[in-house]
Protein backbone atom coordinates (compact mmCIF):
# COMPACT_ATOMS: atom_id res chain seq x y z
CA UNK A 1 31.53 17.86 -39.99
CA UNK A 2 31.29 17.64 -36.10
CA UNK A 3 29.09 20.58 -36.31
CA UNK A 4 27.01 19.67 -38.65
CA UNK A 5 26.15 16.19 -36.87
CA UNK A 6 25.15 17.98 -33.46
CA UNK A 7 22.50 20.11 -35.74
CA UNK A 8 20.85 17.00 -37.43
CA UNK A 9 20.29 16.00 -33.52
CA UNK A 10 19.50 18.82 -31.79
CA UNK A 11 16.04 18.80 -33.67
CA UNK A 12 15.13 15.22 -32.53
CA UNK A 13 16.51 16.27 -29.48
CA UNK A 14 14.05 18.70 -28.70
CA UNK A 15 11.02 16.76 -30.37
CA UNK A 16 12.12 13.49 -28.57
CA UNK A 17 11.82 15.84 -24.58
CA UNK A 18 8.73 17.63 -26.03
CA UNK A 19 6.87 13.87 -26.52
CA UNK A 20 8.26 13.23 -23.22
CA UNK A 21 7.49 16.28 -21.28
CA UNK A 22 3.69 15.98 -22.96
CA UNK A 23 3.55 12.47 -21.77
CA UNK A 24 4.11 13.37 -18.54
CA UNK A 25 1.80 16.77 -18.61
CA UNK A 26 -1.05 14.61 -19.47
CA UNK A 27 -0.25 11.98 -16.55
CA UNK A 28 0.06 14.77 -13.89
CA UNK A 29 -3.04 16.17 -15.21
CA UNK A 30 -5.23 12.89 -15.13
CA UNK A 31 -4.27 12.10 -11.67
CA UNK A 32 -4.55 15.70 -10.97
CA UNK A 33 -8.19 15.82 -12.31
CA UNK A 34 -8.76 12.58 -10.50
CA UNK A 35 -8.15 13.96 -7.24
CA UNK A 36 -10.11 16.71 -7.96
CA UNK A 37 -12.84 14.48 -8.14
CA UNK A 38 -12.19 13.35 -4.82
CA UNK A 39 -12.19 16.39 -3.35
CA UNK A 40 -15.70 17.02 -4.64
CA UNK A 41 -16.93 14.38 -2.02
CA UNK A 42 -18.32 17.16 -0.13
CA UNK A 43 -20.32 19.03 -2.08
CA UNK A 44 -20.88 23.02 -1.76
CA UNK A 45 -24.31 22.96 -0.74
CA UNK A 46 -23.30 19.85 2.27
CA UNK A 47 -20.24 22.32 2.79
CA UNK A 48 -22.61 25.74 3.16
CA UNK A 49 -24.92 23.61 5.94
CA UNK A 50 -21.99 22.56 7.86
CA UNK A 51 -20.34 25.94 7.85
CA UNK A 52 -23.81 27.92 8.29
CA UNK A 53 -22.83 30.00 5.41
CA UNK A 54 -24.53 30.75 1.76
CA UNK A 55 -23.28 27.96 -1.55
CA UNK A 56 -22.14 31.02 -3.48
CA UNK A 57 -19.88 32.13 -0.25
CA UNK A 58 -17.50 29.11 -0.33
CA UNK A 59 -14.70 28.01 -2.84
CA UNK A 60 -13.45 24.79 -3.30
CA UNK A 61 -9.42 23.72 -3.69
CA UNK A 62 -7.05 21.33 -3.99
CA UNK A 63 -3.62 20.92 -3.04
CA UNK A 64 -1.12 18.31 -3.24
CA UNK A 65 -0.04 17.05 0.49
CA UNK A 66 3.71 16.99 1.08
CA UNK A 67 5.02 13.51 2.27
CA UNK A 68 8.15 11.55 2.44
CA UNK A 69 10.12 10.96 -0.82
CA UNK A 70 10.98 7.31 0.39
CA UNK A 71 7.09 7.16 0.35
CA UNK A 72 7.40 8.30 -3.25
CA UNK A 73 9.81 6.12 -4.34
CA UNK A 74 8.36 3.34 -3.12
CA UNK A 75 5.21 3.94 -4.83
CA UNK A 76 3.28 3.70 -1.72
CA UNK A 77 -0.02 5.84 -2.59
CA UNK A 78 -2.43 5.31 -5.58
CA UNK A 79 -2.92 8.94 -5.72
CA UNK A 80 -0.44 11.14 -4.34
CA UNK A 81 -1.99 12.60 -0.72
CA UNK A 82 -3.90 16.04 -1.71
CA UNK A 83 -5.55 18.26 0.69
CA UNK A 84 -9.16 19.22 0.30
CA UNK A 85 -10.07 23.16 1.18
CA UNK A 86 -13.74 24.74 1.35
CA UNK A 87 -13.62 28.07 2.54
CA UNK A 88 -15.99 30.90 2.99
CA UNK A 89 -14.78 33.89 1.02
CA UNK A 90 -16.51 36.37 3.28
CA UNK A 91 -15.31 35.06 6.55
CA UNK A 92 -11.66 33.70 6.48
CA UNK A 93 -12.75 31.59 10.28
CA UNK A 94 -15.37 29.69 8.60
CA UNK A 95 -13.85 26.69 6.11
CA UNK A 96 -13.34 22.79 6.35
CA UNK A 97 -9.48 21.07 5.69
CA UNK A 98 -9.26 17.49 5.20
CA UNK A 99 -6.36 15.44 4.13
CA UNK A 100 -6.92 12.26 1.75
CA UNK A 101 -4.46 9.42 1.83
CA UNK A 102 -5.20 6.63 -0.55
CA UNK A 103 -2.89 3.82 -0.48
CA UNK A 104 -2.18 1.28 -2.66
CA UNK A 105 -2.09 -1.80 0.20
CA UNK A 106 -4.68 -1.67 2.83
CA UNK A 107 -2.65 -2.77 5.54
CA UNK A 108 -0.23 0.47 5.20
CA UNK A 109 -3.37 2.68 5.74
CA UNK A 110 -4.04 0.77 8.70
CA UNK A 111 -0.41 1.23 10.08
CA UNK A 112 -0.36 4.64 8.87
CA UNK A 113 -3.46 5.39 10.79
CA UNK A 114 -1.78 3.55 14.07
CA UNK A 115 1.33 5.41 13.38
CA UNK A 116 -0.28 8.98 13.39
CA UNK A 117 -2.70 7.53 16.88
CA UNK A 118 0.25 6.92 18.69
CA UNK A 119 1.60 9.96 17.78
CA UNK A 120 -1.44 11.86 18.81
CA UNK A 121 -1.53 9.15 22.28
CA UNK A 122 1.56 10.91 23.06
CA UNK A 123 0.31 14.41 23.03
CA UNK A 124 -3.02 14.64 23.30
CA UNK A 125 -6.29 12.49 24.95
CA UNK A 126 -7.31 10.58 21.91
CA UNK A 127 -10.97 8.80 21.86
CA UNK A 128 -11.86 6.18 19.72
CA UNK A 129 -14.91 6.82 17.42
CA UNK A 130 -17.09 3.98 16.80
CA UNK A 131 -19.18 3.19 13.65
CA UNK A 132 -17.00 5.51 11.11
CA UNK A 133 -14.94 3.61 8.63
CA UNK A 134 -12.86 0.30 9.70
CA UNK A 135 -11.55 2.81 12.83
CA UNK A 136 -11.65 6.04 13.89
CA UNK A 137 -10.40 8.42 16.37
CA UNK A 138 -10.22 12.00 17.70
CA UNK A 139 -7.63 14.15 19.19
CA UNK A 140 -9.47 16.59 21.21
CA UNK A 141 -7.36 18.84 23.94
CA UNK A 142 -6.47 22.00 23.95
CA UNK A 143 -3.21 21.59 21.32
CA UNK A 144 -5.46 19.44 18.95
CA UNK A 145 -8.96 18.96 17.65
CA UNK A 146 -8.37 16.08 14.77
CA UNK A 147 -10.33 13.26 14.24
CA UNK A 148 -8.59 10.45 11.72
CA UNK A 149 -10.03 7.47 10.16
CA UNK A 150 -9.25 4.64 8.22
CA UNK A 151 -11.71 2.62 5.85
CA UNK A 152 -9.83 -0.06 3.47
CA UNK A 153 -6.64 1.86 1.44
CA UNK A 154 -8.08 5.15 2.20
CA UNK A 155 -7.08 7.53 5.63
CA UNK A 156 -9.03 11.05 6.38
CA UNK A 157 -7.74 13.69 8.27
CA UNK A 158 -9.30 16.27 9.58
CA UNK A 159 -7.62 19.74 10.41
CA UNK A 160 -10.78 21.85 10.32
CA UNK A 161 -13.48 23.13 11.85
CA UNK A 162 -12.14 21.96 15.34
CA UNK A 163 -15.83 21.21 16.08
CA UNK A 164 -16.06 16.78 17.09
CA UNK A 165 -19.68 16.58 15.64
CA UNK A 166 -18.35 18.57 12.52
CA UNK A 167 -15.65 16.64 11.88
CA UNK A 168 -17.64 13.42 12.40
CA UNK A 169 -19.74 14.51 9.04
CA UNK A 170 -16.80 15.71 7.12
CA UNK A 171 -15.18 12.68 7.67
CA UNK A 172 -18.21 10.36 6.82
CA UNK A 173 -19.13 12.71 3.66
CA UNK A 174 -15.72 12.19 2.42
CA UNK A 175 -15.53 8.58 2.84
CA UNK A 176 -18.85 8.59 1.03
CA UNK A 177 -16.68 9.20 -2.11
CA UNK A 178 -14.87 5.92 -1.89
């Protein structure tokens, strides 16, 4: 009889995880599909002037940034932190690398954003960069060429080109999109 019973469930077993598993394909994929949308900020053709390269050179992708799972669990971002990627496919030197951070409180972008200064304060010369978002600065030394910026919920980093007027434009182009 015991048998029997664990059959009967087994079936509504594995509809009940396939509903559930769907569910949560179709979340991933919506936010997923939203960030993609972010990352298209910079469009290809802005992307092919700032790298000096032809539109069909360059692919565009998107990753998802690793952070803290206390940041997780706490339900910190809106969108989970992705990383945006345009890269020439003809010259592997030649691409732009931004991170996105969007919060869902404005005030922990702004400490983030003091957070990773100080950080940078500590080993690099960091400059302040006026007239970009609600603050900006750059890292520039020999270790580090990173300009970060904060406008409302939303922080941009910048990992490449390692070029300060560059990164200026990738960072306002990207802000552009919020």
């Amino acid at each position: 009889m015991k048998r029997r019973q664990l059959r009967m469930f087994t079936p509504i077993l594995v509809l009940t995880l396939s509903i559930a598993f769907s569910c949560t394909c179709v979340d991933a994929r919506a936010a997923s599909e939203e960030s993609q949308d972010l990352c298209e900020g910079i469009s290809l053709e802005k992307a092919a002037a700032l790298l000096n390269v032809p539109v069909d050179d360059l692919q565009q992708t998107r990753s998802d940034f690793t952070v803290s799972p206390e940041d997780i669990q706490k339900k910190i971002y809106k969108i989970h932190p992705y990383t945006c990627t345009i890269r020439s496919t003809s010259n592997f030197l030649k691409f732009i690398s931004y991170v996105t951070y969007v919060y869902n409180d404005p005030g922990q972008a702004r400490t983030d954003y003091e957070t990773m200064k100080r950080g940078y304060e500590s080993v690099s010369k960091t400059e302040e960069i006026p007239e970009i978002g609600d603050a900006a600065f750059w890292a520039g030394d020999k270790r580090f060429q990173r300009m970060v910026a904060v406008q409302g919920n939303v922080v941009i980093d910048v990992l490449s080109p390692k070029d300060l007027d560059a990164q200026r434009q990738i960072v306002l182009l990207a802000l552009e999109a919020f």
